[in-house]
Protein backbone atom coordinates (compact mmCIF):
# COMPACT_ATOMS: atom_id res chain seq x y z
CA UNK A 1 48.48 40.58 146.20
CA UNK A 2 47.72 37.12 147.11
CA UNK A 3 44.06 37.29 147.98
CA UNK A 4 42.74 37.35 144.71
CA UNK A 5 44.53 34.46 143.11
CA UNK A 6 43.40 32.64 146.42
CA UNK A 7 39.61 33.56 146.02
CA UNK A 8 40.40 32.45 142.07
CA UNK A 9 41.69 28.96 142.87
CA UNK A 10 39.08 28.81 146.18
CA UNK A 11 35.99 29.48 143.58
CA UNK A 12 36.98 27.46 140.58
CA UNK A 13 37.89 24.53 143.13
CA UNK A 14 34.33 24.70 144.95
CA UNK A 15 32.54 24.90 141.49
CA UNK A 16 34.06 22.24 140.30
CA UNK A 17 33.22 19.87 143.67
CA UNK A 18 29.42 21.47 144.28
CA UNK A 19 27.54 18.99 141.34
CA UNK A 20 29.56 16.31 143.69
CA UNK A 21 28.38 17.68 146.79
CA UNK A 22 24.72 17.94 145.74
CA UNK A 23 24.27 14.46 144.78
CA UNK A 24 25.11 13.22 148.45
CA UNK A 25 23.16 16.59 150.52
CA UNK A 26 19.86 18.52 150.30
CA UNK A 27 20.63 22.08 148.71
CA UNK A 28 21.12 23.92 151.89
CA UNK A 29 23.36 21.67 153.63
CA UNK A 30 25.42 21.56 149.91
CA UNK A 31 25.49 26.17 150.16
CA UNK A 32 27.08 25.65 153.67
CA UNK A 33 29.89 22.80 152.63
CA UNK A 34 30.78 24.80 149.89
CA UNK A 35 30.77 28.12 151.53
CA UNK A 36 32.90 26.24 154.44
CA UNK A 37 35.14 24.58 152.10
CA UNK A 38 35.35 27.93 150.08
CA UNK A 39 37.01 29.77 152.93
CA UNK A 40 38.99 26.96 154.12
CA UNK A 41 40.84 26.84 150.74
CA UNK A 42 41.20 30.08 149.83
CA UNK A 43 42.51 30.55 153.62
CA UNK A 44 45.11 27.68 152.91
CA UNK A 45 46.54 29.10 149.48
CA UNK A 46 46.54 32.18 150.40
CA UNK A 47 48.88 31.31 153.29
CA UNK A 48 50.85 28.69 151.18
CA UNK A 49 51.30 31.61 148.75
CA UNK A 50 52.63 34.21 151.05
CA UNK A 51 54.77 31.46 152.60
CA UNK A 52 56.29 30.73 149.23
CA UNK A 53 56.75 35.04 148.66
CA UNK A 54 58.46 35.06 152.42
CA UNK A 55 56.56 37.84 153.68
């Protein structure tokens, strides 16, 4: 059961960082960096995290 912390950490992480995003990108090029960073980090915790559980 890592996936859903990941996707918690991966969501709250890209909210946070979107209202920094927008200021620099139009709106559409802002969805796709988040929605690439998005599955990049919840990708890397989720690894990290079943690393850590030694599965």
């Amino acid at each position: 059961m890592t996936l859903l912390p990941a996707i918690a950490v991966a969501a709250t992480l890209v909210y946070w960082l979107s209202h920094f995003i927008g200021q620099y990108f139009s709106e559409l090029a802002t969805q796709i960096i988040s929605l690439l960073l998005f599955v990049v980090v919840m990708v890397a915790v989720n690894t990290l995290m079943k690393n850590l559980r030694g599965d």
